[in-house]
C-alpha atoms as a PDB file:
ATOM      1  CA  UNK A   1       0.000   0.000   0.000  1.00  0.00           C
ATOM      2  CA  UNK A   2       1.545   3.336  -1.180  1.00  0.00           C
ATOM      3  CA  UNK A   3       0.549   6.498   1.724  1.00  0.00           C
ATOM      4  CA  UNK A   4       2.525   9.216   3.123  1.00  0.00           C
ATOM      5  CA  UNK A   5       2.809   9.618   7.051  1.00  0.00           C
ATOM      6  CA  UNK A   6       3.098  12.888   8.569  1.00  0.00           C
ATOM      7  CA  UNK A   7       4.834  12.343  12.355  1.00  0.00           C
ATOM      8  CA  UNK A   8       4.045  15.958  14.467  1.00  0.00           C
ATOM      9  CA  UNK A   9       6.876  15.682  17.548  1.00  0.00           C
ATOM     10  CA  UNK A  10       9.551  17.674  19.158  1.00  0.00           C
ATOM     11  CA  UNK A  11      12.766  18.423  17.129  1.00  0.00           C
ATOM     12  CA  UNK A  12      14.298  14.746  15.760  1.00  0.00           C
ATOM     13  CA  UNK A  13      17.771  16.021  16.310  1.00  0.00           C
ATOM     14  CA  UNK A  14      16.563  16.005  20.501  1.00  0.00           C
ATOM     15  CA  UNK A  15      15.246  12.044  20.678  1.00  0.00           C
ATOM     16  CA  UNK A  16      17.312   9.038  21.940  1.00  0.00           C
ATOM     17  CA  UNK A  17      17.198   7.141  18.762  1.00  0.00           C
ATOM     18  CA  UNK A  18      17.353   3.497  20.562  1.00  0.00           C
ATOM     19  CA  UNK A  19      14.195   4.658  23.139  1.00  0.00           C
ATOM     20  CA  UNK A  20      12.046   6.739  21.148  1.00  0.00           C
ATOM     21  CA  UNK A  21       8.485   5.438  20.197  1.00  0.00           C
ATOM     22  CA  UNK A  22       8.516   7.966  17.504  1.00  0.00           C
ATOM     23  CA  UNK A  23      11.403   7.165  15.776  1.00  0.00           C
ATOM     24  CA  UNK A  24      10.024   3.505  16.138  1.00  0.00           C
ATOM     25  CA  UNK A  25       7.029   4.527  14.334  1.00  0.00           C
ATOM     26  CA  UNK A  26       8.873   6.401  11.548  1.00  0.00           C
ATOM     27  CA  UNK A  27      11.054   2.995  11.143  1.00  0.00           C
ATOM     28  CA  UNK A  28       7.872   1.009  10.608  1.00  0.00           C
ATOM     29  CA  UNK A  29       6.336   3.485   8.301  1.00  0.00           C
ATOM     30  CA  UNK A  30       9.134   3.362   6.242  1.00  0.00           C
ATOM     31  CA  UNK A  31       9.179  -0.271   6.200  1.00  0.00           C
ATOM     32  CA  UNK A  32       6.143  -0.345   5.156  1.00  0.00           C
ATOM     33  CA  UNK A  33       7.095   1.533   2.130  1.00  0.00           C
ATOM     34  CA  UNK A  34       5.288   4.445   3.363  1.00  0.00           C
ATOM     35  CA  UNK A  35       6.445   7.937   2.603  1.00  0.00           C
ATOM     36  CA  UNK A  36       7.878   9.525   5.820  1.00  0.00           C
ATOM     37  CA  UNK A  37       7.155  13.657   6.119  1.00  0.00           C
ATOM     38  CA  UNK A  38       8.131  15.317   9.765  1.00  0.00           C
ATOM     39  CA  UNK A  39       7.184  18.527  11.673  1.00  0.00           C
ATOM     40  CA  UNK A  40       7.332  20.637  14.130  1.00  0.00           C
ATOM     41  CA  UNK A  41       4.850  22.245  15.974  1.00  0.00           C
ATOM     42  CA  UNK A  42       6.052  25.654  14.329  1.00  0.00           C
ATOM     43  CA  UNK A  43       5.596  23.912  10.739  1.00  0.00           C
ATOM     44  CA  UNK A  44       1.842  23.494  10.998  1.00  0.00           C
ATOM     45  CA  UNK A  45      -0.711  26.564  10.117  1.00  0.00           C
ATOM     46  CA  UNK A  46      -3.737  28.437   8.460  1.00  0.00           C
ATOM     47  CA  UNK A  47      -4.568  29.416   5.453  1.00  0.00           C
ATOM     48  CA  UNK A  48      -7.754  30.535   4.378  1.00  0.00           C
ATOM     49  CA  UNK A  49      -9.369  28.208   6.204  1.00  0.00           C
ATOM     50  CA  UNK A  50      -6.811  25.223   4.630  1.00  0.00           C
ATOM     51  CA  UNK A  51      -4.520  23.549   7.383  1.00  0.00           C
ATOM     52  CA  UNK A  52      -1.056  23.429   5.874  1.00  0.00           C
ATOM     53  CA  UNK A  53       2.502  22.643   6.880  1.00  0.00           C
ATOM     54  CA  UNK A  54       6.197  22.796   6.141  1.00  0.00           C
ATOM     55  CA  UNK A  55       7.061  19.237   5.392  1.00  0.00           C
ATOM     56  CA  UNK A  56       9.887  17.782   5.772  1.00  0.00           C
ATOM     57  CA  UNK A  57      10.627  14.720   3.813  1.00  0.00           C
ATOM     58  CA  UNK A  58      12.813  12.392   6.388  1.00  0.00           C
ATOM     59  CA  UNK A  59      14.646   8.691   5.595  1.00  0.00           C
ATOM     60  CA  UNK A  60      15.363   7.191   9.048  1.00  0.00           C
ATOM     61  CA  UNK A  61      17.712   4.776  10.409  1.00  0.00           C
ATOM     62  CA  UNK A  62      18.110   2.534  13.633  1.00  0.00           C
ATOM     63  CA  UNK A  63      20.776   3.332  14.694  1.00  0.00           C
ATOM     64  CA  UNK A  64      22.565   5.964  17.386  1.00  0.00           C
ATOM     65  CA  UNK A  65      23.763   8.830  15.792  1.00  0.00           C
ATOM     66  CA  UNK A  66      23.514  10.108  12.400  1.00  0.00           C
ATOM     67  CA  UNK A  67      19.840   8.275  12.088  1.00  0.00           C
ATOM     68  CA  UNK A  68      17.750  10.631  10.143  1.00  0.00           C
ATOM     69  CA  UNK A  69      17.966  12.592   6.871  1.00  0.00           C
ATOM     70  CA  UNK A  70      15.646  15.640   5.573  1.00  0.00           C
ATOM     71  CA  UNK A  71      16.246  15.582   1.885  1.00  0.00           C
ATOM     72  CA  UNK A  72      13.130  17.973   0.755  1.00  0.00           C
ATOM     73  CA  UNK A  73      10.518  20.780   2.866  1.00  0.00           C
ATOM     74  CA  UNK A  74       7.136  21.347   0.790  1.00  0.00           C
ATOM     75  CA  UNK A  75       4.170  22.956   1.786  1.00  0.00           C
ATOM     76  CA  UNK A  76       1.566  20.713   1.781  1.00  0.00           C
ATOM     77  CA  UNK A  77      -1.988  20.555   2.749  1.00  0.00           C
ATOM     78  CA  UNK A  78      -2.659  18.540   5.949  1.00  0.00           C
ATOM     79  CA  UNK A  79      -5.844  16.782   4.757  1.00  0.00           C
ATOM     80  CA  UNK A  80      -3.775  15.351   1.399  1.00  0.00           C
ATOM     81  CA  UNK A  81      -1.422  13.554   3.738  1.00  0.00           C
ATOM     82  CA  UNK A  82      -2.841  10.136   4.701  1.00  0.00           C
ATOM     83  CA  UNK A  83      -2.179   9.505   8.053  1.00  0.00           C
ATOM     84  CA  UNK A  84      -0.677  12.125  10.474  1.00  0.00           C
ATOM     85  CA  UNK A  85       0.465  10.894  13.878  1.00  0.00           C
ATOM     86  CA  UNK A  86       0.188  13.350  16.724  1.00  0.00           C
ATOM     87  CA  UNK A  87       2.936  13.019  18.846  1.00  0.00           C
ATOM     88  CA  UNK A  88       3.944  16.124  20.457  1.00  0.00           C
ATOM     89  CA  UNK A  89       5.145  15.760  24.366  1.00  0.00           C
ATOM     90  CA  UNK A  90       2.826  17.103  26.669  1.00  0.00           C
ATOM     91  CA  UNK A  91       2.354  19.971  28.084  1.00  0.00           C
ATOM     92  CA  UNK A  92      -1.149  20.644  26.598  1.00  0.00           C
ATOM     93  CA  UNK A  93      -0.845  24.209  26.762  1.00  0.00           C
ATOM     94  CA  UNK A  94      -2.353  26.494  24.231  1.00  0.00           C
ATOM     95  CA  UNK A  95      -0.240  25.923  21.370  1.00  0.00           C
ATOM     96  CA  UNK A  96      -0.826  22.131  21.434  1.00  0.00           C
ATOM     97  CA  UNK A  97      -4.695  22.973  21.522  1.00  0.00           C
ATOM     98  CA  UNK A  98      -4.054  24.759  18.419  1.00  0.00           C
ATOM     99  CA  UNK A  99      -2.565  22.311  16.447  1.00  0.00           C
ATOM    100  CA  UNK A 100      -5.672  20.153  17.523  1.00  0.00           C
ATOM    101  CA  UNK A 101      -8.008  22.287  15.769  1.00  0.00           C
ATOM    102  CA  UNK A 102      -6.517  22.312  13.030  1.00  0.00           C
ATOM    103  CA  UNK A 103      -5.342  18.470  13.014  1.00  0.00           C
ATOM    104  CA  UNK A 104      -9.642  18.411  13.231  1.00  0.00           C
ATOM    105  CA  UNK A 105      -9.523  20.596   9.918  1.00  0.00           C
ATOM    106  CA  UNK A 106      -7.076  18.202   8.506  1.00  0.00           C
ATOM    107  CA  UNK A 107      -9.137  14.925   9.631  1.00  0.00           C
ATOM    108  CA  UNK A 108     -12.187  16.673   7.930  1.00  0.00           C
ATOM    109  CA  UNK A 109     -10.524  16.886   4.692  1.00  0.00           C
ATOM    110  CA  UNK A 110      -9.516  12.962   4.492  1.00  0.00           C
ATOM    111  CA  UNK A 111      -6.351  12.634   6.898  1.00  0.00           C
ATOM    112  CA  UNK A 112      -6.256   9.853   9.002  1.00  0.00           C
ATOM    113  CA  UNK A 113      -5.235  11.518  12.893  1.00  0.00           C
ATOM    114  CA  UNK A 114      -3.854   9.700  15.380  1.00  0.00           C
ATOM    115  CA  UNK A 115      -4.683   9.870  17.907  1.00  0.00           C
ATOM    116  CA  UNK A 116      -7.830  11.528  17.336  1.00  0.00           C
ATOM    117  CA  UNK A 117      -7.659  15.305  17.837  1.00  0.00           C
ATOM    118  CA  UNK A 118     -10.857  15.330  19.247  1.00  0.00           C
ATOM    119  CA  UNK A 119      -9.966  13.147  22.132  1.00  0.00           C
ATOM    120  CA  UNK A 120      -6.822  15.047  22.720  1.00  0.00           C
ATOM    121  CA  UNK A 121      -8.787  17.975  23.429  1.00  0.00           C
ATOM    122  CA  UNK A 122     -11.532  16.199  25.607  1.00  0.00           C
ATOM    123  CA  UNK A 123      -9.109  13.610  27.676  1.00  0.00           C
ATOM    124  CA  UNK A 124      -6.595  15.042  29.675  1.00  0.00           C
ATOM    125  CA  UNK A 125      -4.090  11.989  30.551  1.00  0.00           C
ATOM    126  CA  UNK A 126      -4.643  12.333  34.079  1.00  0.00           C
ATOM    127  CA  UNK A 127      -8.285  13.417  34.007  1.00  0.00           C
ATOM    128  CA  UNK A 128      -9.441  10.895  32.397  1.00  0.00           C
ATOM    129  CA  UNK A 129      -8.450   8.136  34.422  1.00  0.00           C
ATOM    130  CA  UNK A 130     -11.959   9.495  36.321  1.00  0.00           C
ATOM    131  CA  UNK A 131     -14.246   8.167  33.727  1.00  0.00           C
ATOM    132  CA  UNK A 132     -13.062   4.867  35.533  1.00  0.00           C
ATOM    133  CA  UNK A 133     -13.195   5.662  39.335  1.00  0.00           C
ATOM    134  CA  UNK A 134     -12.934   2.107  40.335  1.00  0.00           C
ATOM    135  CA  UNK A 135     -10.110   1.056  38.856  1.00  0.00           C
ATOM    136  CA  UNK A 136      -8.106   4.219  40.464  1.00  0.00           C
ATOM    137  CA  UNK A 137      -6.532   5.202  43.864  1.00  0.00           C
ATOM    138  CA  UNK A 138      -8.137   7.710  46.012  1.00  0.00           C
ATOM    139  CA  UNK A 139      -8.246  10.749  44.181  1.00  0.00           C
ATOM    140  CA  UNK A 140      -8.652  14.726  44.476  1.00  0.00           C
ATOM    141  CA  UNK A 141      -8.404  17.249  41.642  1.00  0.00           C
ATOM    142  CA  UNK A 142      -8.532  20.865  43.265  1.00  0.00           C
ATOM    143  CA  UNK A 143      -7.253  23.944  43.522  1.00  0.00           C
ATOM    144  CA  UNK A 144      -8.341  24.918  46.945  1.00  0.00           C
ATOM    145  CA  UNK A 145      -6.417  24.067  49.479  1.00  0.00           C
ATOM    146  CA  UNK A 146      -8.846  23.207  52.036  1.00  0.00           C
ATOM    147  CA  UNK A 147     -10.143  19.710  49.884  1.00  0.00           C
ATOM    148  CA  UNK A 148      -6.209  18.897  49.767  1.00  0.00           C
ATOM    149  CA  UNK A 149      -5.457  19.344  53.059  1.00  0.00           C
ATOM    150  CA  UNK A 150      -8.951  17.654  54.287  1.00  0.00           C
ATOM    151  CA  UNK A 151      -7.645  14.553  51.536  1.00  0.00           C
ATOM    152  CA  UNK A 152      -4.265  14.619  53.567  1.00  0.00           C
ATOM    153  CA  UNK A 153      -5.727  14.195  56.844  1.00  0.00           C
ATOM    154  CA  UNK A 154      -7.522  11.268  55.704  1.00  0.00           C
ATOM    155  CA  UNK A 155      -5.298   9.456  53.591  1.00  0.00           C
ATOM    156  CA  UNK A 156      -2.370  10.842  55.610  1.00  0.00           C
ATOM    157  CA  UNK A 157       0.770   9.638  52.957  1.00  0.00           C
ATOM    158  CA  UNK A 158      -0.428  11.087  49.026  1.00  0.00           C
ATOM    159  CA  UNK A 159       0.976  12.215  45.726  1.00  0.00           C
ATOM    160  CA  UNK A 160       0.686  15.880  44.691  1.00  0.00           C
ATOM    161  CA  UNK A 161       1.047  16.326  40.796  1.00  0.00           C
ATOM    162  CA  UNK A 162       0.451  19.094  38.118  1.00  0.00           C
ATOM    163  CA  UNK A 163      -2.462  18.255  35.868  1.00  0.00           C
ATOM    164  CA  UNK A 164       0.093  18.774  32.689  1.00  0.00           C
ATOM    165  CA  UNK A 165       3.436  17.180  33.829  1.00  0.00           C
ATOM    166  CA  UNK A 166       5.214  14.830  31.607  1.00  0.00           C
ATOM    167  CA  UNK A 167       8.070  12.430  32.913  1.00  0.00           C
ATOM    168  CA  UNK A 168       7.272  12.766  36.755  1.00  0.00           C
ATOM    169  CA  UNK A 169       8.666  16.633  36.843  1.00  0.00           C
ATOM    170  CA  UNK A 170       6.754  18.242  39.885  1.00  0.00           C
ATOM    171  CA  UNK A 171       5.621  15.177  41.351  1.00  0.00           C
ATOM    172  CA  UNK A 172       5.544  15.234  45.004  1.00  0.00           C
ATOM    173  CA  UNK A 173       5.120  12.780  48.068  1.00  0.00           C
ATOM    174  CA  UNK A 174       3.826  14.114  51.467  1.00  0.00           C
ATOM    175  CA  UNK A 175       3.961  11.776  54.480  1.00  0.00           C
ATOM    176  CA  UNK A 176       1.994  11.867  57.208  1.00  0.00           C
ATOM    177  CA  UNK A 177       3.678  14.841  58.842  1.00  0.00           C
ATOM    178  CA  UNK A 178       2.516  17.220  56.486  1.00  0.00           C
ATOM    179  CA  UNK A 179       5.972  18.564  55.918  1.00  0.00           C
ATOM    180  CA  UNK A 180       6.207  21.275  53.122  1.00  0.00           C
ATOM    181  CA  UNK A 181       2.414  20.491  51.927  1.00  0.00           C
ATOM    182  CA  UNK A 182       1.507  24.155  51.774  1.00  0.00           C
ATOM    183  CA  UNK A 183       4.377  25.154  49.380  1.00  0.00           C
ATOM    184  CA  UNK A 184       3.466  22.283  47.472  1.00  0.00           C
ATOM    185  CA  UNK A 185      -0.035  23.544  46.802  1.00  0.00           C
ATOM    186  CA  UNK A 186       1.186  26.493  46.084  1.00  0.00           C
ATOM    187  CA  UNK A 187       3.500  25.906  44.094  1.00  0.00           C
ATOM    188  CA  UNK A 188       1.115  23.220  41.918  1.00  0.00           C
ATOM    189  CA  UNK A 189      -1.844  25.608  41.816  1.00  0.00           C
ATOM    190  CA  UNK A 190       0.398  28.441  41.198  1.00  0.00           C
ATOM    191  CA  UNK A 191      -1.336  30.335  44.527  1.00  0.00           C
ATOM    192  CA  UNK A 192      -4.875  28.729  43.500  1.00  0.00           C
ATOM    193  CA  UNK A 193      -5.292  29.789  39.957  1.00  0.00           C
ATOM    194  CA  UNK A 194      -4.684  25.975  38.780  1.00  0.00           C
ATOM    195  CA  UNK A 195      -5.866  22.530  39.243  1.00  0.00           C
ATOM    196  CA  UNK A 196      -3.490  20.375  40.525  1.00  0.00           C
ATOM    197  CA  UNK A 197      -4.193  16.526  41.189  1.00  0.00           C
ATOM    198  CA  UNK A 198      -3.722  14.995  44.703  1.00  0.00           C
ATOM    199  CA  UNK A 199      -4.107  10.836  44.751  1.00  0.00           C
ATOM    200  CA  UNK A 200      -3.347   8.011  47.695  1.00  0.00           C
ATOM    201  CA  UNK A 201       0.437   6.799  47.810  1.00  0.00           C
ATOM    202  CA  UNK A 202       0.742   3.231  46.683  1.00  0.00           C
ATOM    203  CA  UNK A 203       3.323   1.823  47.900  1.00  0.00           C
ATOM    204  CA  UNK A 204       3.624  -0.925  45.493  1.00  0.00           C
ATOM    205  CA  UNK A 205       5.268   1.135  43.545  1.00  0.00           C
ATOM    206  CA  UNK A 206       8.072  -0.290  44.928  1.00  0.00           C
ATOM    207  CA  UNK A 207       7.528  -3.092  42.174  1.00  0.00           C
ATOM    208  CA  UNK A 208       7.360  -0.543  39.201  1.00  0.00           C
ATOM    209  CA  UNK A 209       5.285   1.703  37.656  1.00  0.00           C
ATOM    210  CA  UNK A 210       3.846  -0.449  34.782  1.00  0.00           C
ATOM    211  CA  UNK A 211       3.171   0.972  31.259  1.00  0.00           C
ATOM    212  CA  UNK A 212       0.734  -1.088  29.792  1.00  0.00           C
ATOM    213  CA  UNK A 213       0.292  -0.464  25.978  1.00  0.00           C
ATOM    214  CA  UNK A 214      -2.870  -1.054  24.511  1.00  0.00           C
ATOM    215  CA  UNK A 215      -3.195  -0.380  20.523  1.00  0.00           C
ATOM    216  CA  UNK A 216      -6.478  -0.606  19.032  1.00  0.00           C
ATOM    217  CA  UNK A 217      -8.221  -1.990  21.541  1.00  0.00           C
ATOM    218  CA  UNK A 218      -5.611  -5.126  21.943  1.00  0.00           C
ATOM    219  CA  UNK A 219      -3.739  -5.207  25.400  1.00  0.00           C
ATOM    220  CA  UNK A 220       0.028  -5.703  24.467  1.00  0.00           C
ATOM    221  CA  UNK A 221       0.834  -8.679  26.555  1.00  0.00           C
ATOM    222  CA  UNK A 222       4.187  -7.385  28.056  1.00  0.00           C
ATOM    223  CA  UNK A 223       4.561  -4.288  29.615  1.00  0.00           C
ATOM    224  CA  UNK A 224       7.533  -2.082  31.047  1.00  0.00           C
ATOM    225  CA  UNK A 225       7.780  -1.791  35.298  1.00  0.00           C
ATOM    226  CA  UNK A 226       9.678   1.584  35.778  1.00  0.00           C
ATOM    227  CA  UNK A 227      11.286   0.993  39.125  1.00  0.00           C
ATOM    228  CA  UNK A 228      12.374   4.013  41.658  1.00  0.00           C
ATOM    229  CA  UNK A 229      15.853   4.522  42.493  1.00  0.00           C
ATOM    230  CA  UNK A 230      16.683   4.769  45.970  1.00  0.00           C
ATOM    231  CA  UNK A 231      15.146   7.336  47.936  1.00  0.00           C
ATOM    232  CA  UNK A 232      12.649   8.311  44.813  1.00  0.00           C
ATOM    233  CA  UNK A 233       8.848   8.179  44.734  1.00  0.00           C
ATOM    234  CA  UNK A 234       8.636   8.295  41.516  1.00  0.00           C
ATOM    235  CA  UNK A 235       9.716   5.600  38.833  1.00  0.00           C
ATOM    236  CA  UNK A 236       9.752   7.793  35.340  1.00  0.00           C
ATOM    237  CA  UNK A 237      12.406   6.646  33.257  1.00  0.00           C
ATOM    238  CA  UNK A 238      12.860  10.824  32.796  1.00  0.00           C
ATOM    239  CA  UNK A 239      13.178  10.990  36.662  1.00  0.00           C
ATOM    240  CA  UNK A 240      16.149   8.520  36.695  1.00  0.00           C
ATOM    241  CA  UNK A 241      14.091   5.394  37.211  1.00  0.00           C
ATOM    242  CA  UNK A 242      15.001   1.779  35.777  1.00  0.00           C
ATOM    243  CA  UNK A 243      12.565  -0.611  33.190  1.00  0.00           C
ATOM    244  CA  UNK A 244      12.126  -3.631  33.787  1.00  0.00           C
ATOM    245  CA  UNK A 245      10.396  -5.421  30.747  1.00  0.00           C
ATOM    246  CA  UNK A 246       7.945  -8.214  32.085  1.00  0.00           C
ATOM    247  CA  UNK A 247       4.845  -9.831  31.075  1.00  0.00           C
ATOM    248  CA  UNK A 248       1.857  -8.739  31.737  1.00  0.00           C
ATOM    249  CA  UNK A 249      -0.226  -9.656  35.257  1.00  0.00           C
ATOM    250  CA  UNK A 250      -3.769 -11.118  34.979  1.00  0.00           C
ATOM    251  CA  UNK A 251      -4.731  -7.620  36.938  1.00  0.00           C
ATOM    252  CA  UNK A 252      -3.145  -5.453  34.560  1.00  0.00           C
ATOM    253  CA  UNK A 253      -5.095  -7.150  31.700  1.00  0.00           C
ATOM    254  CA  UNK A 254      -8.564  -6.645  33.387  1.00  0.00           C
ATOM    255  CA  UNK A 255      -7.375  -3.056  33.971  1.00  0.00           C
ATOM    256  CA  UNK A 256      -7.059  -2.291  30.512  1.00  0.00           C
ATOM    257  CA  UNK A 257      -9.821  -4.303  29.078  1.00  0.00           C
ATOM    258  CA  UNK A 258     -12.239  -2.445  31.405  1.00  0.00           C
ATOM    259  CA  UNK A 259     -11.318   1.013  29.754  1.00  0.00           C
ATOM    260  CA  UNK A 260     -10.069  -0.675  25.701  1.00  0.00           C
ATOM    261  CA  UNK A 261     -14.408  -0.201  24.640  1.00  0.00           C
ATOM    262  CA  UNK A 262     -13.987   3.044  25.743  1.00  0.00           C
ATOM    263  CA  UNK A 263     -11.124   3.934  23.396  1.00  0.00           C
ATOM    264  CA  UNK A 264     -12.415   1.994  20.772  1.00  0.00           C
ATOM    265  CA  UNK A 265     -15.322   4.383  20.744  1.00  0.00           C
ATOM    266  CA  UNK A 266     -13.242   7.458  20.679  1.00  0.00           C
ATOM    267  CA  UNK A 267     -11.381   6.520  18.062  1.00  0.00           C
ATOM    268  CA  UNK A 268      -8.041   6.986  20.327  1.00  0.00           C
ATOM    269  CA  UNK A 269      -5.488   3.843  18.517  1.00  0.00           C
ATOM    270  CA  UNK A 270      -2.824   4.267  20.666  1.00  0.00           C
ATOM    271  CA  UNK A 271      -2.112   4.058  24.771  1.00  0.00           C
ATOM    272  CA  UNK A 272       0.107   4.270  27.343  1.00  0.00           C
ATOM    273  CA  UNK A 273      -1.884   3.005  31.133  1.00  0.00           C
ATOM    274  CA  UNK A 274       0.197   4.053  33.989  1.00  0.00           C
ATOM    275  CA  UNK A 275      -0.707   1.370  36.706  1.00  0.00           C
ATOM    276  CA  UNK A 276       0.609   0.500  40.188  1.00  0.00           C
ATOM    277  CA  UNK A 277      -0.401  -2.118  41.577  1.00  0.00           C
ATOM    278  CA  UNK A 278      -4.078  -2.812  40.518  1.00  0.00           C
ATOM    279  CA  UNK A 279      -4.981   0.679  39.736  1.00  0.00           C
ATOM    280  CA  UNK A 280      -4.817   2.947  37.326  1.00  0.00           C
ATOM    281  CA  UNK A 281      -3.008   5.960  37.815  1.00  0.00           C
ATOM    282  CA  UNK A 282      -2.751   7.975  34.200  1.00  0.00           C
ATOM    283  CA  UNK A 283      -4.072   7.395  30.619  1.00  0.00           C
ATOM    284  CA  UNK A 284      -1.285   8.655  28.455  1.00  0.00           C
ATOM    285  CA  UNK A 285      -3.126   8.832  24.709  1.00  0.00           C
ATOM    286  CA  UNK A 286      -0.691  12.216  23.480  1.00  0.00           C
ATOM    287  CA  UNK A 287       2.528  10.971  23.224  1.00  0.00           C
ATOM    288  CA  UNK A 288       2.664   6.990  25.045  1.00  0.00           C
ATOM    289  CA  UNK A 289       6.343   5.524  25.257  1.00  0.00           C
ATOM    290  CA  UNK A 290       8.271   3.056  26.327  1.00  0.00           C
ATOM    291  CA  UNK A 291       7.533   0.844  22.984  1.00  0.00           C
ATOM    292  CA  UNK A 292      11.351   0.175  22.433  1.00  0.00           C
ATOM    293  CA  UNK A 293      12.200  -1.303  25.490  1.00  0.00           C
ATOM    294  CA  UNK A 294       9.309  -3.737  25.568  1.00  0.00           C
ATOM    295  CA  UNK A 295      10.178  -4.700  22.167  1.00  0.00           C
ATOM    296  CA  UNK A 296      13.947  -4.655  21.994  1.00  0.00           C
ATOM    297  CA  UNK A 297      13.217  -7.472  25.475  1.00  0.00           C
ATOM    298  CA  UNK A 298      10.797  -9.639  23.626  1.00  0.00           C
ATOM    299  CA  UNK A 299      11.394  -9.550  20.183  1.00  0.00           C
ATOM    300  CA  UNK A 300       7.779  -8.256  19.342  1.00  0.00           C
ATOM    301  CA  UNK A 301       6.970  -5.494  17.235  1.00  0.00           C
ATOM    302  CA  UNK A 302       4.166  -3.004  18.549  1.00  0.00           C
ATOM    303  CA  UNK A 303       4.776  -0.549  15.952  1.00  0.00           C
ATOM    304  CA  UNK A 304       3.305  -3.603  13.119  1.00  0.00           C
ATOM    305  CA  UNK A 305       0.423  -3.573  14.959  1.00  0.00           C
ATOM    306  CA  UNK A 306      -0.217  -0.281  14.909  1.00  0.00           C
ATOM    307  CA  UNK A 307       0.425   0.105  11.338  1.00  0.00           C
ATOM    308  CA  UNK A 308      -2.053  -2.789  10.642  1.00  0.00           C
ATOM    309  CA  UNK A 309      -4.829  -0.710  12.656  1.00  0.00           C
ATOM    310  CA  UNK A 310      -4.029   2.210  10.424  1.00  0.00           C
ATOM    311  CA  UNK A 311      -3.748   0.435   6.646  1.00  0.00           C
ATOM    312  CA  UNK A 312      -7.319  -1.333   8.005  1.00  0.00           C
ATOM    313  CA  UNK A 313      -8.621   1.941   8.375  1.00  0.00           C
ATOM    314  CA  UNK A 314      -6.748   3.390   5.261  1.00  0.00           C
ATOM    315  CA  UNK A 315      -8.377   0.345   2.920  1.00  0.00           C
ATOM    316  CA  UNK A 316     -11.583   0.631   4.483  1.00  0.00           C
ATOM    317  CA  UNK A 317     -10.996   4.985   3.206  1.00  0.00           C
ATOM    318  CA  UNK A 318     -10.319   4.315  -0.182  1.00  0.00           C
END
């Protein structure tokens, strides 16, 4: 099948080539036979109504330096590309909300979007874990202070987290003693103009903070346990933790068949579950990683999976 793929990320010269999901879906495009284009979020704009971009024309390699060429920029039309993948780190600030409307324009006119713009905009990753409140820890999203510090008292040991955050920056533990909790909601609700989340410590995270992949609706049957280094809370592979790929658990499969019908229905191909222990912590459907590792371990490839999702789709188009 002959298509072009559009990839919307952070600058390629920034990834780590042997850990980046992007890159692995760029590899597996091109595999494919597919035509590879790349931009920025600066690339993409208006005009006259028509969603356009800069494209740049990329041939990718596996490999640890020198892995990607540009040999052409056009500017195209969004909606003539085939299938544009949306993977642009959080935060979701304005800009990205942008780009959303007019990957929406783009879908409109024939593109293929994933993960569907429209779900970007309506899912938050750590919002919408509350369209599944019991298969999630004690939760709190405020910006009051009074809530947070009544959810303290109760649960007495709890996470404090910005709504936005990517990687576990500005993730916080508070133990029972309360120490530094009213900087922390400060600081997190930026003196109460913000929502910040608060949620029950679980200290299995001791054994990893799972990723659980799900593409499609399928549960990928091995997942990656991001383990805390000493004296950490937090097991983010950004925040210095270590992966550990393992199979999955019977729990973590119920977890994410509970919510697949869900994204099935919102057209979202592509997620990332954060779990610990038996709940559900995050719903990562922007940018989901941690592909690489899990396949590099098991010699399975995600990415073909993926791609089969989207040629179904693209066959079913034409």
């Amino acid at each position: 099948m002959q298509y072009t793929v559009g990839v919307i990320m952070d600058p390629i010269e920034a990834i780590t080539p042997y850990k980046d999901t992007s890159l692995a879906m760029m590899l597996e495009a091109q595999r494919r036979g597919a035509t590879v284009v790349y931009f920025e979020l600066k690339d993409l704009y208006l005009e006259n109504g028509k969603p356009m971009g800069l494209a740049k024309t990329v041939t990718v390699k596996d490999q640890p330096a020198d892995f990607y060429e540009i040999t052409e920029t056009n500017a195209v039309h969004l909606g003539d590309i085939d299938v544009l993948l949306m993977r642009k780190d959080p935060p979701f600030d304005s800009e990205f909300l942008y780009a959303t409307q007019m990957l929406s324009l783009a879908q409109d006119a024939g593109a293929l979007v994933v993960n569907n713009p429209q779900a970007l905009r309506d899912y938050n990753e750590k919002l919408f874990t509350s369209y599944f409140p019991e298969h999630i820890p004690a939760t709190l999203v405020a910006n009051n202070q009074v809530p947070i510090r009544e959810f303290h008292a109760k649960y007495q040991d709890i996470i404090c987290k910005p709504l936005d955050g990517m990687g576990g920056a500005s993730i916080f533990r508070v133990k029972p003693d309360g120490n530094n909790l009213g900087v922390i909601i400060e600081t997190l609700t930026h003196l109460g103009t913000r929502y910040m989340m608060v949620q029950e410590y679980l200290p299995q995270i001791k054994d990893g903070d799972k990723r659980v992949l799900i593409v499609d609706g399928e549960v990928i049957p091995y997942c990656l346990a991001r383990l805390p280094t000493k004296g950490e809370t937090r097991g983010n592979l950004a925040a210095g933790g270590t992966g550990r790929p393992q199979p999955i658990s019977e729990s973590d499969r119920a977890l994410a068949e509970a919510i697949a019908p869900t994204l099935k229905e919102n057209h979202i191909l592509f997620v990332g579950l954060d779990v610990i222990g038996n709940k559900i912590t995050e719903i990562n459907i922007t940018s989901p990683t941690c592909v690489r590792e899990i396949e590099r371990h098991f010699g399975i490839n995600i990415m073909a999976k993926l791609f089969e999702a989207i040629e179904n789709r693209l066959a079913l188009k034409a």
